[in-house]
PDB file of N, CA and C in Angstrom:
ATOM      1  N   UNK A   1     170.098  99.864  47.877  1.00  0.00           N
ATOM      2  CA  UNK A   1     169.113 100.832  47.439  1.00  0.00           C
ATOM      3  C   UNK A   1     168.058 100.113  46.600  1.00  0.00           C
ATOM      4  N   UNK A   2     166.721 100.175  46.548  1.00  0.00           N
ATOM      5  CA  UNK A   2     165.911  99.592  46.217  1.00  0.00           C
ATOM      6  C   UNK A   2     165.557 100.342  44.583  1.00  0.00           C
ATOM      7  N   UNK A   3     164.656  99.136  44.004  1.00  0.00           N
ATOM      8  CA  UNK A   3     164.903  99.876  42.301  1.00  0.00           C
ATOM      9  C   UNK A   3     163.995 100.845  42.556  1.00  0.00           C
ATOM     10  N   UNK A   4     163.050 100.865  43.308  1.00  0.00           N
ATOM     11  CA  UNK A   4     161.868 101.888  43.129  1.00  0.00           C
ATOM     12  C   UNK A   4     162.379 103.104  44.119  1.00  0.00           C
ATOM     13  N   UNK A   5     163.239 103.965  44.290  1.00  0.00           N
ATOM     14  CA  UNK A   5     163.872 104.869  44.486  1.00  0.00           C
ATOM     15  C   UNK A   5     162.790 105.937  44.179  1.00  0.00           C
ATOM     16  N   UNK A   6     162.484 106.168  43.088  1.00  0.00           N
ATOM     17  CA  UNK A   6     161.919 106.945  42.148  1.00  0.00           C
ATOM     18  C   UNK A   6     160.548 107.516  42.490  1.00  0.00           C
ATOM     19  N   UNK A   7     160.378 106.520  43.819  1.00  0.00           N
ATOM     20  CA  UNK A   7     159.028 106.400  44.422  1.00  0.00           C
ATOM     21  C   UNK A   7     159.233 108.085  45.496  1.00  0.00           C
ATOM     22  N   UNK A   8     159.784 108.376  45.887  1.00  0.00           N
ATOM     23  CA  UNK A   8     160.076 109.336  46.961  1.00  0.00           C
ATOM     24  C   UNK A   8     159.742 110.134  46.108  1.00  0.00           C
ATOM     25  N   UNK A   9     160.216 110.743  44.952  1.00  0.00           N
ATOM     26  CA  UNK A   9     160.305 111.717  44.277  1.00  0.00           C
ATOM     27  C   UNK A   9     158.708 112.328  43.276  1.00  0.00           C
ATOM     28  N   UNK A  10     158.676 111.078  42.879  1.00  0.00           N
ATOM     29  CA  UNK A  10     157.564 111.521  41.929  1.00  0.00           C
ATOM     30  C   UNK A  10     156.594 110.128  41.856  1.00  0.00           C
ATOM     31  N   UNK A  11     155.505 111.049  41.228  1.00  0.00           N
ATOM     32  CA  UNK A  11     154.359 109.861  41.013  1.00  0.00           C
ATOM     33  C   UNK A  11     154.304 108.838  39.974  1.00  0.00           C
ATOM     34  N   UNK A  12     153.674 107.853  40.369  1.00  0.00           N
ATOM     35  CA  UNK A  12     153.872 106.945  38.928  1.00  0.00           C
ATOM     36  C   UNK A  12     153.781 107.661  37.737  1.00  0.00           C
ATOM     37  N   UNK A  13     153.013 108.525  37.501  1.00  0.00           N
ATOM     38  CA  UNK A  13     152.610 109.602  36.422  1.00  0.00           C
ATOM     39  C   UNK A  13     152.978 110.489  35.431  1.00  0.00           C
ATOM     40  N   UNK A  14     154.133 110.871  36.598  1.00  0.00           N
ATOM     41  CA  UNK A  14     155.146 111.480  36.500  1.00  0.00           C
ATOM     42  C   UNK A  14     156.108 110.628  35.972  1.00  0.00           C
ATOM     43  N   UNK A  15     156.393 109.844  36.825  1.00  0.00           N
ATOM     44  CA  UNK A  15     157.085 108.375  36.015  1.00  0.00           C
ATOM     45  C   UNK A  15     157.824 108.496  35.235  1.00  0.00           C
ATOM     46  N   UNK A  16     156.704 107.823  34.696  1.00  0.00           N
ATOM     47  CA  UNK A  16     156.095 107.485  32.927  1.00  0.00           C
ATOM     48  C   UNK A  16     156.212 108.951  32.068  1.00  0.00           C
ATOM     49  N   UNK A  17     156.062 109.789  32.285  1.00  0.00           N
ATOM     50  CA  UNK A  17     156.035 110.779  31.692  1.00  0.00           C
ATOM     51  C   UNK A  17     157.435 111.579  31.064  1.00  0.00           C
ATOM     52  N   UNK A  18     158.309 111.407  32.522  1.00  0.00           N
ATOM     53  CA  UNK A  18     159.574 111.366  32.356  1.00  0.00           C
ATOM     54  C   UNK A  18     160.536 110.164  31.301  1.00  0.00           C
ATOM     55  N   UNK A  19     160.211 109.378  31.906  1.00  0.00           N
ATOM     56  CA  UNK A  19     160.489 108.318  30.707  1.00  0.00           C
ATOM     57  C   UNK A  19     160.300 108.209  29.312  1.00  0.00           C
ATOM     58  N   UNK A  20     158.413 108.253  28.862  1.00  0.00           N
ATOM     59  CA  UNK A  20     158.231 108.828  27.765  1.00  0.00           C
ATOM     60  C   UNK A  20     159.258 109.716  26.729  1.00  0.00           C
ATOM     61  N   UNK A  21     159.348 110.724  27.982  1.00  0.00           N
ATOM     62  CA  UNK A  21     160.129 111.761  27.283  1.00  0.00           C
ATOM     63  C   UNK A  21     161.645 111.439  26.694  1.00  0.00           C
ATOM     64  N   UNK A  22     162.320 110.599  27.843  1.00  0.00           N
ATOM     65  CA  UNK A  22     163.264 110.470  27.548  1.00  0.00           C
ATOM     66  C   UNK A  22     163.396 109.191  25.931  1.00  0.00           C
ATOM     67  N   UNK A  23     162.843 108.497  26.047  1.00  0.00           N
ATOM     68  CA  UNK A  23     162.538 107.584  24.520  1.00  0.00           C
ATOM     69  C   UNK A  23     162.673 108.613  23.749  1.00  0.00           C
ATOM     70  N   UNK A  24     161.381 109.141  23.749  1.00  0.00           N
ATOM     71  CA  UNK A  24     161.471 110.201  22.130  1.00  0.00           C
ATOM     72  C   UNK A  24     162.281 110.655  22.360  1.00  0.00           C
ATOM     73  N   UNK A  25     163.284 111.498  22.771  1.00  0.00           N
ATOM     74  CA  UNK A  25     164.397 112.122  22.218  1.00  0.00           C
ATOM     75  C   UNK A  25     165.264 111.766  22.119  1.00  0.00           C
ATOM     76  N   UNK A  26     165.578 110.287  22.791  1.00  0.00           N
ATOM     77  CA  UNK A  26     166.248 108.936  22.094  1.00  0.00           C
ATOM     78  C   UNK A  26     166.545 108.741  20.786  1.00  0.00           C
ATOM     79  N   UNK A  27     165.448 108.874  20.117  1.00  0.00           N
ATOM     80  CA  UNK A  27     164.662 107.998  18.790  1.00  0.00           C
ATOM     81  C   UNK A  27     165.594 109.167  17.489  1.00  0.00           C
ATOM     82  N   UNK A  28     165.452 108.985  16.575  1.00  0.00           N
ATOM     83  CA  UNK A  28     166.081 109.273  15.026  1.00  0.00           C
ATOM     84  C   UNK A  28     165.016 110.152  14.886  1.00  0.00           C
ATOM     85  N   UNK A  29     165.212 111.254  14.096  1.00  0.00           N
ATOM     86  CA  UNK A  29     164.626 112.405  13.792  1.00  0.00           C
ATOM     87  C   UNK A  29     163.337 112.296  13.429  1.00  0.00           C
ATOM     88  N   UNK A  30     163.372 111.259  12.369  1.00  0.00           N
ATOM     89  CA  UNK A  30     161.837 110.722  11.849  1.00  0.00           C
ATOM     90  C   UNK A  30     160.842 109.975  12.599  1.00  0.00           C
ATOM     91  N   UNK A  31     161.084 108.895  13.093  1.00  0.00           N
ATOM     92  CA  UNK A  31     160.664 108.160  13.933  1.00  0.00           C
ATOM     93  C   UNK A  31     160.439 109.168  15.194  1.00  0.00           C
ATOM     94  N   UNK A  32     160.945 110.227  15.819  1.00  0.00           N
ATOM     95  CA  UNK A  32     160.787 111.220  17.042  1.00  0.00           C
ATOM     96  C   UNK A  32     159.666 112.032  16.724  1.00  0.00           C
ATOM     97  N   UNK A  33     159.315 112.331  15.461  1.00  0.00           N
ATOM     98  CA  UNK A  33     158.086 113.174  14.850  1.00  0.00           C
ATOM     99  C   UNK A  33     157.233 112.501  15.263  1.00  0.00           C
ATOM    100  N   UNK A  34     157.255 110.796  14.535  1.00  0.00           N
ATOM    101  CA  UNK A  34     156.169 110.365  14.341  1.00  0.00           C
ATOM    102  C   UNK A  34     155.730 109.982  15.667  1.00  0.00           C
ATOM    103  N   UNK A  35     156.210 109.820  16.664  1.00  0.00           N
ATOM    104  CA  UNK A  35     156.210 109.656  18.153  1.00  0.00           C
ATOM    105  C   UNK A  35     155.105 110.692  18.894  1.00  0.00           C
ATOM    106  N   UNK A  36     155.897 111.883  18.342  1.00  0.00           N
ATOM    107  CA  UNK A  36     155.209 112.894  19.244  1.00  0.00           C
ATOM    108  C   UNK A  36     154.222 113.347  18.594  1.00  0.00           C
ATOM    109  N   UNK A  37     153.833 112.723  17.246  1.00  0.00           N
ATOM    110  CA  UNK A  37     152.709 112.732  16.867  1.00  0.00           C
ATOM    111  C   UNK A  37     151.838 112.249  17.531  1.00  0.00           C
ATOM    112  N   UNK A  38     151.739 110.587  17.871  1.00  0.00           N
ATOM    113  CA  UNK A  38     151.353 109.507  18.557  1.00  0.00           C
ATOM    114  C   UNK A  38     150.586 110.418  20.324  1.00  0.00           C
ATOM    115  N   UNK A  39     151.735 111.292  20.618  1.00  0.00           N
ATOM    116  CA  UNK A  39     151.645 111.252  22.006  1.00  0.00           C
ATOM    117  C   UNK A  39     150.377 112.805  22.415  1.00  0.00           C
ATOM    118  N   UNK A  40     150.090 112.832  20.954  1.00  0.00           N
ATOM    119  CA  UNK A  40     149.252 114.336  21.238  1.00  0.00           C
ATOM    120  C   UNK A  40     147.575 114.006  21.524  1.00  0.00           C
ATOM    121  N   UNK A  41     146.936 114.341  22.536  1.00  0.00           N
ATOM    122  CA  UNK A  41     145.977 114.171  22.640  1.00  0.00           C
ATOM    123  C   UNK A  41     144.645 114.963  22.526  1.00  0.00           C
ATOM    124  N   UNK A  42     143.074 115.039  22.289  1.00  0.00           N
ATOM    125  CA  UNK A  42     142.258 116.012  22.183  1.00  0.00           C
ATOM    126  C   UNK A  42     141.342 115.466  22.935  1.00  0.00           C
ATOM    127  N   UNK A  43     140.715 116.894  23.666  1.00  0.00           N
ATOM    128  CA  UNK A  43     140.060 116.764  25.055  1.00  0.00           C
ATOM    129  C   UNK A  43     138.758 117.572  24.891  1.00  0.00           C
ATOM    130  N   UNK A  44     137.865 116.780  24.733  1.00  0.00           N
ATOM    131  CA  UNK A  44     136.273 117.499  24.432  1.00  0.00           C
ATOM    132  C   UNK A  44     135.100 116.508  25.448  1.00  0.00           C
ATOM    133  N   UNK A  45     134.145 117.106  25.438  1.00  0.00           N
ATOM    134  CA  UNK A  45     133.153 116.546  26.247  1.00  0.00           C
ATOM    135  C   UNK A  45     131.906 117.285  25.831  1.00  0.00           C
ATOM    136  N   UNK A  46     130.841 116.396  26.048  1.00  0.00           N
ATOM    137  CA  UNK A  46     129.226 116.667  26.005  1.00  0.00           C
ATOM    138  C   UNK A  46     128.499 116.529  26.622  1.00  0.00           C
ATOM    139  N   UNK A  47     127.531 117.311  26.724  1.00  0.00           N
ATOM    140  CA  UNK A  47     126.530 117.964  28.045  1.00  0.00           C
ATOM    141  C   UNK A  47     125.310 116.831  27.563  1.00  0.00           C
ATOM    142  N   UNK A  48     124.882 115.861  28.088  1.00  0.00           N
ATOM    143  CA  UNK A  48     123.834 114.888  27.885  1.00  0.00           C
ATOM    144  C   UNK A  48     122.596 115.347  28.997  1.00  0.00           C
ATOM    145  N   UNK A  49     121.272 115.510  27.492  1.00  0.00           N
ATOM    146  CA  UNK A  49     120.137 115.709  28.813  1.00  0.00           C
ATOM    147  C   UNK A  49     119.132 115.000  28.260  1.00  0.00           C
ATOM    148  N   UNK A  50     118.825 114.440  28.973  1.00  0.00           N
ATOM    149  CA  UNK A  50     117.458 114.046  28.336  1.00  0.00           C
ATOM    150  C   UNK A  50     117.481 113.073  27.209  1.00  0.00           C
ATOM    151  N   UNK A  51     118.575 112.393  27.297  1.00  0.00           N
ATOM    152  CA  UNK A  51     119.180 111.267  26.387  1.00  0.00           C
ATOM    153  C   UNK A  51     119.724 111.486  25.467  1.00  0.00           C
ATOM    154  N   UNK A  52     119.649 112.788  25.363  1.00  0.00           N
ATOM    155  CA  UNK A  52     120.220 113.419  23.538  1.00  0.00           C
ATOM    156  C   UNK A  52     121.485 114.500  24.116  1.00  0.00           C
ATOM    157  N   UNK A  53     122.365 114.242  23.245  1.00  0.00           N
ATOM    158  CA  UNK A  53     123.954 114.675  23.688  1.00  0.00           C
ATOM    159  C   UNK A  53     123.600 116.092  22.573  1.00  0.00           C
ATOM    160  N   UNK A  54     123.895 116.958  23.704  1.00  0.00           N
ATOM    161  CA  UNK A  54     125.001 118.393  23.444  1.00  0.00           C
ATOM    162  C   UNK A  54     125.751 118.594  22.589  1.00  0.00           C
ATOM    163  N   UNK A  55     126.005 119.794  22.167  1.00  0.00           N
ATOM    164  CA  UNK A  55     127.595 120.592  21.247  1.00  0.00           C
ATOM    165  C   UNK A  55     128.271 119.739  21.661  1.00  0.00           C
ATOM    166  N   UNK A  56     129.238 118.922  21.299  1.00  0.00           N
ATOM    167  CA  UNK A  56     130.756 118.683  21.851  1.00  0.00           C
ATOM    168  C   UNK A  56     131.669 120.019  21.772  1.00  0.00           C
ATOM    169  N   UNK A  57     132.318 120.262  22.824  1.00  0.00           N
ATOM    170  CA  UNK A  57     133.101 121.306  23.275  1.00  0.00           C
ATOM    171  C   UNK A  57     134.464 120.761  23.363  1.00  0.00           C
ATOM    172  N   UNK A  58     135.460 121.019  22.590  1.00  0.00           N
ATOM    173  CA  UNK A  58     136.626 120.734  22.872  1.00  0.00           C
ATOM    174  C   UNK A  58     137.543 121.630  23.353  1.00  0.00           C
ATOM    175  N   UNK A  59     138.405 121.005  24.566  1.00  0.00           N
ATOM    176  CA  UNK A  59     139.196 121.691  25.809  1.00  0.00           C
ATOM    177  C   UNK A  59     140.422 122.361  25.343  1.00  0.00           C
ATOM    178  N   UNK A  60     140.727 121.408  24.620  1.00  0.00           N
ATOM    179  CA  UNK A  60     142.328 121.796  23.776  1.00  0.00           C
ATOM    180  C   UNK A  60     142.072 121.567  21.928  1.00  0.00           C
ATOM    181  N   UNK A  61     141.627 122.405  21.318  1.00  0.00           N
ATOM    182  CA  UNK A  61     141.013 121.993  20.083  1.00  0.00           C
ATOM    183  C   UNK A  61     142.580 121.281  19.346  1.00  0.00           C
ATOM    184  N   UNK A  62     142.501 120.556  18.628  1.00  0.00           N
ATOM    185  CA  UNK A  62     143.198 119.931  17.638  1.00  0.00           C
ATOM    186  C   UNK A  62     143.856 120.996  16.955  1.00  0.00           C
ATOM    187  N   UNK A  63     144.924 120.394  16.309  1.00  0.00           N
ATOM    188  CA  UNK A  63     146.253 121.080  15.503  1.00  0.00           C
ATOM    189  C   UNK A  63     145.605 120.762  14.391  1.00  0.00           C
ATOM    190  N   UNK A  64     145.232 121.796  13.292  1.00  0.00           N
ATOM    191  CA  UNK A  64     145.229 121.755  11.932  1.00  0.00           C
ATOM    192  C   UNK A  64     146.355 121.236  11.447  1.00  0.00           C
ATOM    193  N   UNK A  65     146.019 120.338  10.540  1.00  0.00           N
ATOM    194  CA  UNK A  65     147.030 119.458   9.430  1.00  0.00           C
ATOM    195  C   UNK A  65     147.008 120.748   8.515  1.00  0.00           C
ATOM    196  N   UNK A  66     148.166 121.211   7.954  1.00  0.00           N
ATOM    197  CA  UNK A  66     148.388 121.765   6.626  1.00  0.00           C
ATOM    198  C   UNK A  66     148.309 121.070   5.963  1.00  0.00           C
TER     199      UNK A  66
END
């Protein structure tokens, strides 16, 4: 059986994603926070016209820090 098995099933993308996952919940309570801290991302974009950039609009706005 070949190592890349994994290939039938899912995408590299997927992968990794799966994997990811499985680490952090590996990891010690503290170190698993600070992980999935690491792994959070924010998704905005700007409308450029005329050389001068737009509102930035964000897709998934950010988590307020208390």
């Amino acid at each position: 059986m070949s190592a890349a098995t994994w290939r039938q099933f899912f995408t590299y993308n997927k992968y990794t994603q799966i994997a990811a996952r499985a680490v952090r919940q590996s990891l010690k309570e503290d170190e698993r926070v600070l992980a999935e801290k690491r792994g959070l991302t924010s998704l905005r974009y700007q409308h450029w016209e005329g050389g001068k950039g737009g509102e930035q609009v964000h897709l998934n706005p950010p988590i307020e820090k208390a």
